[in-house]
N, C-alpha and C. Protein backbone atom coordinates (compact mmCIF):
# COMPACT_ATOMS: atom_id res chain seq x y z
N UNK A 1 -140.34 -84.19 -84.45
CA UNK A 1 -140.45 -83.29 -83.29
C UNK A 1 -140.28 -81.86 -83.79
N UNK A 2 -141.30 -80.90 -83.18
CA UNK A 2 -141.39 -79.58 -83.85
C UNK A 2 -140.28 -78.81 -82.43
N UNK A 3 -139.03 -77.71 -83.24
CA UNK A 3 -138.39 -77.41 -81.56
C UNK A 3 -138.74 -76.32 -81.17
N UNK A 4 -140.15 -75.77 -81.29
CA UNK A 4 -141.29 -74.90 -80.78
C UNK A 4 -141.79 -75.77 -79.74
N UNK A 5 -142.33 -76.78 -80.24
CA UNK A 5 -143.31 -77.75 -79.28
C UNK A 5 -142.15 -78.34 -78.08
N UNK A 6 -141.11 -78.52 -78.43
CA UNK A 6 -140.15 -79.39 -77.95
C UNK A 6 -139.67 -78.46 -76.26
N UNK A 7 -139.65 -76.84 -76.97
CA UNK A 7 -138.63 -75.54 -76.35
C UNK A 7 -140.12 -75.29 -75.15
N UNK A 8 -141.22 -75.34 -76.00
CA UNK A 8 -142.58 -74.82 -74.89
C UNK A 8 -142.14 -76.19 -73.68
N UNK A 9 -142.12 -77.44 -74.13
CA UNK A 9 -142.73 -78.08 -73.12
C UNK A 9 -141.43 -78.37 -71.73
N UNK A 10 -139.97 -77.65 -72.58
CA UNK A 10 -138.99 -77.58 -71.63
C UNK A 10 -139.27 -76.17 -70.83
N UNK A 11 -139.67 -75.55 -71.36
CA UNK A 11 -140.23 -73.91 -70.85
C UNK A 11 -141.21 -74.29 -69.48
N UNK A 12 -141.86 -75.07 -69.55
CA UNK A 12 -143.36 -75.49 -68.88
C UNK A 12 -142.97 -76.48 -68.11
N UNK A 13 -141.83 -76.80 -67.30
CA UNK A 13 -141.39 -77.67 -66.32
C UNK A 13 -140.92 -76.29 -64.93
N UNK A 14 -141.37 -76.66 -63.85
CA UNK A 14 -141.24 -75.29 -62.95
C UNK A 14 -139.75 -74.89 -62.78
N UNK A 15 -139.62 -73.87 -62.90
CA UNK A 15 -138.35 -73.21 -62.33
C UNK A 15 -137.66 -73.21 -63.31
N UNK A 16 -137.41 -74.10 -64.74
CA UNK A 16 -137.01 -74.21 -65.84
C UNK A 16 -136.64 -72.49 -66.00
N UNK A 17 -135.42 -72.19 -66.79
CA UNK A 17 -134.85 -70.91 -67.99
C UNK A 17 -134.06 -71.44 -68.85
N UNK A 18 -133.72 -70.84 -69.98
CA UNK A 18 -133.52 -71.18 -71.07
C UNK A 18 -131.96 -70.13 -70.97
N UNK A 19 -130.79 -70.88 -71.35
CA UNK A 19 -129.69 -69.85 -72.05
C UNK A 19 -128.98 -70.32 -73.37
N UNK A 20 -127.74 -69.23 -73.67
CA UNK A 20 -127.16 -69.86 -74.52
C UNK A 20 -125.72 -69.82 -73.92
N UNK A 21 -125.43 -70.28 -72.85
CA UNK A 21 -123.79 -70.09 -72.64
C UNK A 21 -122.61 -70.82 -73.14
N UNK A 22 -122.66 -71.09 -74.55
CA UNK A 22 -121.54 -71.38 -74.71
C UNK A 22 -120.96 -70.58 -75.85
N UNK A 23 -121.74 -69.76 -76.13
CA UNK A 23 -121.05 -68.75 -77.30
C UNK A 23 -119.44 -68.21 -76.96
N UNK A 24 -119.16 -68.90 -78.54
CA UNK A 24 -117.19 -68.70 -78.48
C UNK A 24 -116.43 -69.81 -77.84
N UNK A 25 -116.79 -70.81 -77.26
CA UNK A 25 -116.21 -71.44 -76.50
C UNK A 25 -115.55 -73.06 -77.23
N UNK A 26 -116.79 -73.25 -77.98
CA UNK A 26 -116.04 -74.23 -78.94
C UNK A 26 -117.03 -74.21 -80.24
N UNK A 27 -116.26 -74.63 -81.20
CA UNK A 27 -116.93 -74.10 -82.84
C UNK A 27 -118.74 -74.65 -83.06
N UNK A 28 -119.01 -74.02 -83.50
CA UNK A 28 -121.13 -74.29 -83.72
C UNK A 28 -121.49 -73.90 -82.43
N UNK A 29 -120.76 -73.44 -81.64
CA UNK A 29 -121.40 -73.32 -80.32
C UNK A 29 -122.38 -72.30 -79.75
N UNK A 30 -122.33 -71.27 -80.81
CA UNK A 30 -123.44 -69.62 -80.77
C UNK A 30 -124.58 -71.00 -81.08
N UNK A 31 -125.00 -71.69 -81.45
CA UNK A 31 -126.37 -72.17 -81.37
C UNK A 31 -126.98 -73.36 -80.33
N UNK A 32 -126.23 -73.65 -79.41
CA UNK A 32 -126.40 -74.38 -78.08
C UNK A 32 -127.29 -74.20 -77.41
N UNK A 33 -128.48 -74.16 -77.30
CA UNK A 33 -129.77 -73.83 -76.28
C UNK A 33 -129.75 -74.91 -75.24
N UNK A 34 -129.68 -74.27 -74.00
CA UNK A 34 -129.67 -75.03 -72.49
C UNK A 34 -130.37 -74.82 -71.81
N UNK A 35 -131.59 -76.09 -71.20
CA UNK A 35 -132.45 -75.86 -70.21
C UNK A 35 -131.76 -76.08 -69.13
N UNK A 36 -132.52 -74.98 -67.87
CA UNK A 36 -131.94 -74.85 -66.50
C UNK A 36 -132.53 -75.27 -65.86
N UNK A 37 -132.82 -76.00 -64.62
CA UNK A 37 -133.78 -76.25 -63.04
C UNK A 37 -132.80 -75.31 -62.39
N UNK A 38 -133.07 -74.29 -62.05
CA UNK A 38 -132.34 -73.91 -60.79
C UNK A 38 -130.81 -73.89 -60.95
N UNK A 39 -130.41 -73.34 -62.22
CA UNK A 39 -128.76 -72.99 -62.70
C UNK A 39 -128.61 -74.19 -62.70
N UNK A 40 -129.12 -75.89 -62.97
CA UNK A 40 -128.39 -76.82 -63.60
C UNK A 40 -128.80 -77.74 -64.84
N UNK A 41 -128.30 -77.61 -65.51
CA UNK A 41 -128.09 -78.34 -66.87
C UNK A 41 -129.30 -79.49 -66.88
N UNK A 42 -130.12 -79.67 -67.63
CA UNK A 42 -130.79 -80.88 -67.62
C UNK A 42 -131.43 -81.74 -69.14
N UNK A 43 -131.10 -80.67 -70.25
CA UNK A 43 -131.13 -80.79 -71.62
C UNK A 43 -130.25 -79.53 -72.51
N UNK A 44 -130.02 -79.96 -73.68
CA UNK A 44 -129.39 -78.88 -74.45
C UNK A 44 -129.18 -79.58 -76.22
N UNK A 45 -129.34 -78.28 -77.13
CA UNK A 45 -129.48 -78.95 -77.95
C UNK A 45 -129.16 -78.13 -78.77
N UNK A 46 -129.02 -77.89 -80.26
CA UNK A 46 -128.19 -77.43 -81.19
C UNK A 46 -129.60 -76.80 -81.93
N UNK A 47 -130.33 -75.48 -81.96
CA UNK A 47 -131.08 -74.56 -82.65
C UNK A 47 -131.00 -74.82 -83.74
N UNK A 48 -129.83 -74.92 -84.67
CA UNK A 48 -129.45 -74.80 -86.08
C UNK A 48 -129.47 -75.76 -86.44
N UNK A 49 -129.33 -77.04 -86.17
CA UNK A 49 -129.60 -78.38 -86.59
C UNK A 49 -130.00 -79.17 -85.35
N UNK A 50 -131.36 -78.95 -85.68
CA UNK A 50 -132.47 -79.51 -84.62
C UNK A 50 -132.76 -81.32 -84.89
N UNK A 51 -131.57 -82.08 -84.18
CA UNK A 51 -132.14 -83.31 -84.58
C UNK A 51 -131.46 -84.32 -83.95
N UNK A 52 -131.42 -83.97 -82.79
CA UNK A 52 -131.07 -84.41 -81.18
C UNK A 52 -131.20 -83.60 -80.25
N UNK A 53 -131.16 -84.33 -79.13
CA UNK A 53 -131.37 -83.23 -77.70
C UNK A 53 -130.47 -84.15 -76.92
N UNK A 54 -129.49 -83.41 -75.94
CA UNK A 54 -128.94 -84.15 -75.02
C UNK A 54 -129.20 -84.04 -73.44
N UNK A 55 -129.34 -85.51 -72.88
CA UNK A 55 -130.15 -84.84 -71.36
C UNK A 55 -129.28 -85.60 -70.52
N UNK A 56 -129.33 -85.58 -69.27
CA UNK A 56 -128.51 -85.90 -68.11
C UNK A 56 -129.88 -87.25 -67.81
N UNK A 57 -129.52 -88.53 -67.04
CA UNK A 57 -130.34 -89.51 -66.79
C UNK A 57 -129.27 -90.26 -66.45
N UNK A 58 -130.30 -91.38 -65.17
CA UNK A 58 -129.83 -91.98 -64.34
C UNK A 58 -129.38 -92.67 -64.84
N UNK A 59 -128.04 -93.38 -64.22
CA UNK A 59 -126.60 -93.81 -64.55
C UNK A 59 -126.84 -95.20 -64.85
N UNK A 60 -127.49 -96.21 -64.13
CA UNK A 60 -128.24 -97.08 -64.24
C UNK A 60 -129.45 -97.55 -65.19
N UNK A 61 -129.22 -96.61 -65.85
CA UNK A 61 -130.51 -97.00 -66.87
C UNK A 61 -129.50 -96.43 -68.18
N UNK A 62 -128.58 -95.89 -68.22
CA UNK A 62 -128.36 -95.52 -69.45
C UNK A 62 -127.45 -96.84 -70.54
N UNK A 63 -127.27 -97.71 -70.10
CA UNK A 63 -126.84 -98.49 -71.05
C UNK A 63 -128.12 -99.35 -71.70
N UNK A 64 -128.73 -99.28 -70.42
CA UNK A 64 -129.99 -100.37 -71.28
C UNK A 64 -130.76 -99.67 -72.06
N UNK A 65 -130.82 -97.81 -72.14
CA UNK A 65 -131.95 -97.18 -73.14
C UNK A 65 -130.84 -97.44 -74.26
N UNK A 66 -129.39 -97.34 -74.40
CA UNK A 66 -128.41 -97.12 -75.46
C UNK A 66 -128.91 -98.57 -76.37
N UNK A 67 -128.53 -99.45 -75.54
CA UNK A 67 -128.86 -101.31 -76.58
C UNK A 67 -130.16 -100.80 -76.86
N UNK A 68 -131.45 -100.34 -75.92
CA UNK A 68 -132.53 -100.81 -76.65
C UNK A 68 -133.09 -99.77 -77.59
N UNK A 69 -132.50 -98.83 -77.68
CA UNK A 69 -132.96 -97.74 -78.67
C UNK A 69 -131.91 -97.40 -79.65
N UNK A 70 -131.93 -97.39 -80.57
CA UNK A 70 -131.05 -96.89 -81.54
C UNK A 70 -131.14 -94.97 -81.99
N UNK A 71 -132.44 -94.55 -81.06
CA UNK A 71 -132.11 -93.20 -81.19
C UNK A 71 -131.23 -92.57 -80.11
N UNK A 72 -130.83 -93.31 -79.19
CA UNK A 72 -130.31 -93.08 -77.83
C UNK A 72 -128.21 -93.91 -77.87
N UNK A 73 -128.02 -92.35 -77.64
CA UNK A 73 -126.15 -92.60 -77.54
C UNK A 73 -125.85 -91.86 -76.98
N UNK A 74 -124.40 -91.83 -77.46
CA UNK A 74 -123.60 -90.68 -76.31
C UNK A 74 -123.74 -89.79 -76.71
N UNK A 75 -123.53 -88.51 -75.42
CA UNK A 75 -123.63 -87.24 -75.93
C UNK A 75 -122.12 -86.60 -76.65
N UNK A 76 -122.33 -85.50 -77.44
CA UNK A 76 -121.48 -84.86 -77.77
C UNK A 76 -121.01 -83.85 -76.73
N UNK A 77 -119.47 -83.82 -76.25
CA UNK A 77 -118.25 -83.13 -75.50
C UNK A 77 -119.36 -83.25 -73.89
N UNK A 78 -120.02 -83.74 -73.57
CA UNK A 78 -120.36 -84.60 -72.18
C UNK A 78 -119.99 -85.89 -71.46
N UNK A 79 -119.93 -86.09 -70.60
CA UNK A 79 -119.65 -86.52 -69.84
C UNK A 79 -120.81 -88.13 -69.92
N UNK A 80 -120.33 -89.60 -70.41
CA UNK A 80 -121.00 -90.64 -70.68
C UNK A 80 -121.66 -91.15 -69.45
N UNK A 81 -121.19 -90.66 -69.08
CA UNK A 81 -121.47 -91.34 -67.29
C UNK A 81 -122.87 -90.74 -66.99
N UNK A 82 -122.98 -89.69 -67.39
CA UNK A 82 -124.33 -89.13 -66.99
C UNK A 82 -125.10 -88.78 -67.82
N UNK A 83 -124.65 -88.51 -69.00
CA UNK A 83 -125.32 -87.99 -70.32
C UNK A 83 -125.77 -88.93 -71.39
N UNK A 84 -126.67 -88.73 -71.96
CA UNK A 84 -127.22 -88.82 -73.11
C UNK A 84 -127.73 -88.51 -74.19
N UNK A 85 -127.92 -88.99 -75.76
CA UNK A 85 -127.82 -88.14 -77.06
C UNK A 85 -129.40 -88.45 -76.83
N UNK A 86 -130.45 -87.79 -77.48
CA UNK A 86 -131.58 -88.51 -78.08
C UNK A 86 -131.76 -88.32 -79.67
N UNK A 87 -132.05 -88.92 -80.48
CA UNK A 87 -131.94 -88.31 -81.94
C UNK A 87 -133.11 -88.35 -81.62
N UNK A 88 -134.09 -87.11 -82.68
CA UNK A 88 -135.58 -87.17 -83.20
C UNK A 88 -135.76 -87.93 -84.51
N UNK A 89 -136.84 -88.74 -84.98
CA UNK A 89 -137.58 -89.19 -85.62
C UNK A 89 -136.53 -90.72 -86.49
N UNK A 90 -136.83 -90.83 -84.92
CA UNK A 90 -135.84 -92.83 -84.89
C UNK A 90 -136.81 -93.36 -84.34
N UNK A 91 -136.22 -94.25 -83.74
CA UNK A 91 -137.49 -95.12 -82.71
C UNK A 91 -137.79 -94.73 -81.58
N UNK A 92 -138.03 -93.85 -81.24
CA UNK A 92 -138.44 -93.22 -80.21
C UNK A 92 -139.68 -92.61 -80.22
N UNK A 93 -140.67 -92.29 -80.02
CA UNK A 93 -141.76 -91.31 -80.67
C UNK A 93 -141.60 -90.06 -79.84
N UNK A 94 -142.38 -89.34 -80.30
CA UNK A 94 -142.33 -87.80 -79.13
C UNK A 94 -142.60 -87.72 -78.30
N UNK A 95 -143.62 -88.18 -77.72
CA UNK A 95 -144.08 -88.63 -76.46
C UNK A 95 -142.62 -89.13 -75.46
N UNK A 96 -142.40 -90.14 -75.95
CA UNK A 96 -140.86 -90.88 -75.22
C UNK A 96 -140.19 -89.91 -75.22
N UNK A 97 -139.80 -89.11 -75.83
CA UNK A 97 -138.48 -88.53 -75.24
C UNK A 97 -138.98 -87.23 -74.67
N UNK A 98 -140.36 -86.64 -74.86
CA UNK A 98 -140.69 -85.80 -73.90
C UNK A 98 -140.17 -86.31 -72.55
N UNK A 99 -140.93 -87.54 -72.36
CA UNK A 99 -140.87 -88.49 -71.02
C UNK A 99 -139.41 -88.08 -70.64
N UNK A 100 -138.46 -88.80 -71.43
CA UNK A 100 -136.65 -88.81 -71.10
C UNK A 100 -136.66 -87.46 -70.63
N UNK A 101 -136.76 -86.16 -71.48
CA UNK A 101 -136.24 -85.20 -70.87
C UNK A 101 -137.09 -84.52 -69.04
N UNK A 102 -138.31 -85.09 -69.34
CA UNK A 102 -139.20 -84.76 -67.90
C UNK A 102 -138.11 -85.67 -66.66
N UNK A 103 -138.25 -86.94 -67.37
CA UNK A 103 -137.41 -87.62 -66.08
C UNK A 103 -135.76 -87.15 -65.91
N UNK A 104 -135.38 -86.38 -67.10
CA UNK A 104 -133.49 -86.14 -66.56
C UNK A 104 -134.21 -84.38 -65.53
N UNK A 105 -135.00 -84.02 -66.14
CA UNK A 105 -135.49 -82.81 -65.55
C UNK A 105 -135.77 -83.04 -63.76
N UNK A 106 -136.48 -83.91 -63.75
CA UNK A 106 -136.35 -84.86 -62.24
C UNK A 106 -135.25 -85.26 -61.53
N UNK A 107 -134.49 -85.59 -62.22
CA UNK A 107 -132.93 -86.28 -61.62
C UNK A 107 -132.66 -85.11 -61.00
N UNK A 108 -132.29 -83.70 -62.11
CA UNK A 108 -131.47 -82.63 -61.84
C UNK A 108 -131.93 -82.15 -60.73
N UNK A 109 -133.63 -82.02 -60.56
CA UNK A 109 -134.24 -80.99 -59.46
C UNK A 109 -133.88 -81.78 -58.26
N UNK A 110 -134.23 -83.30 -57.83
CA UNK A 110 -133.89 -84.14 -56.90
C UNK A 110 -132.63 -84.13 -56.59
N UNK A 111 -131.78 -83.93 -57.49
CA UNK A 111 -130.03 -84.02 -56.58
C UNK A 111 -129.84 -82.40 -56.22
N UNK A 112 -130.52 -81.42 -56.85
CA UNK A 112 -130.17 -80.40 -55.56
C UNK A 112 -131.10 -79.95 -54.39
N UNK A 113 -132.04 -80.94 -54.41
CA UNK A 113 -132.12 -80.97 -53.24
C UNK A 113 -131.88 -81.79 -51.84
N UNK A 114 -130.66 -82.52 -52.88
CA UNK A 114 -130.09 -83.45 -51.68
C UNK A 114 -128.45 -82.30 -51.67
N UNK A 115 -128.22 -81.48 -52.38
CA UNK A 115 -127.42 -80.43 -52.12
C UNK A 115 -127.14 -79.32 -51.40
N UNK A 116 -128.66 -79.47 -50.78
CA UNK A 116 -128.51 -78.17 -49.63
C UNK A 116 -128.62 -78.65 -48.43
């Protein structure tokens, strides 16, 4: 996975912005890149060592992607319940985890709009 190709196609989901808010907050953390829907979290991933992405996905499906994929675990300092690791260039192809992050990108936009 190229994280040009990876950053465009999180760029190119509507309403999507890009930050870095966790600078200073805990160590490696100046390189944290976080996609937004509408100020909420829906992927994030480490610039400087590009070789996972972590996304939010339905609660119900995340044990069965964990057994059946070996690129798929927990995330790092998130929350298991909702989160997930993806590693790049495991068994997953690019395509798939485009998919994963489109569908946690879905989750996020759908629960705020059961928020207002």
């Amino acid at each position: 996975m190229d994280i040009e190709k990876f950053r465009l196609f999180c760029l190119s989901l509507p309403d999507t912005d890009e930050r870095m808010p966790f600078q200073g907050f805990f160590r490696n953390s100046r390189s944290i890149l976080v996609f937004y829907v509408h100020s909420k979290m829906f992927c994030l991933l480490d610039i400087d060592n590009f070789e996972s992405c972590t996304i939010k996905y339905h609660i119900d499906e995340l044990e069965d992607l964990k057994n059946r994929y070996l690129a798929v675990g927990d995330p790092f300092n998130l929350s298991r319940k909702h989160w997930i690791s993806v590693a790049f260039g495991k068994d997953l192809s690019d395509e798939k985890i485009l998919k994963l992050v489109g569908d946690s990108y879905e989750l996020v936009k759908k629960n705020l709009k059961k928020g207002k």
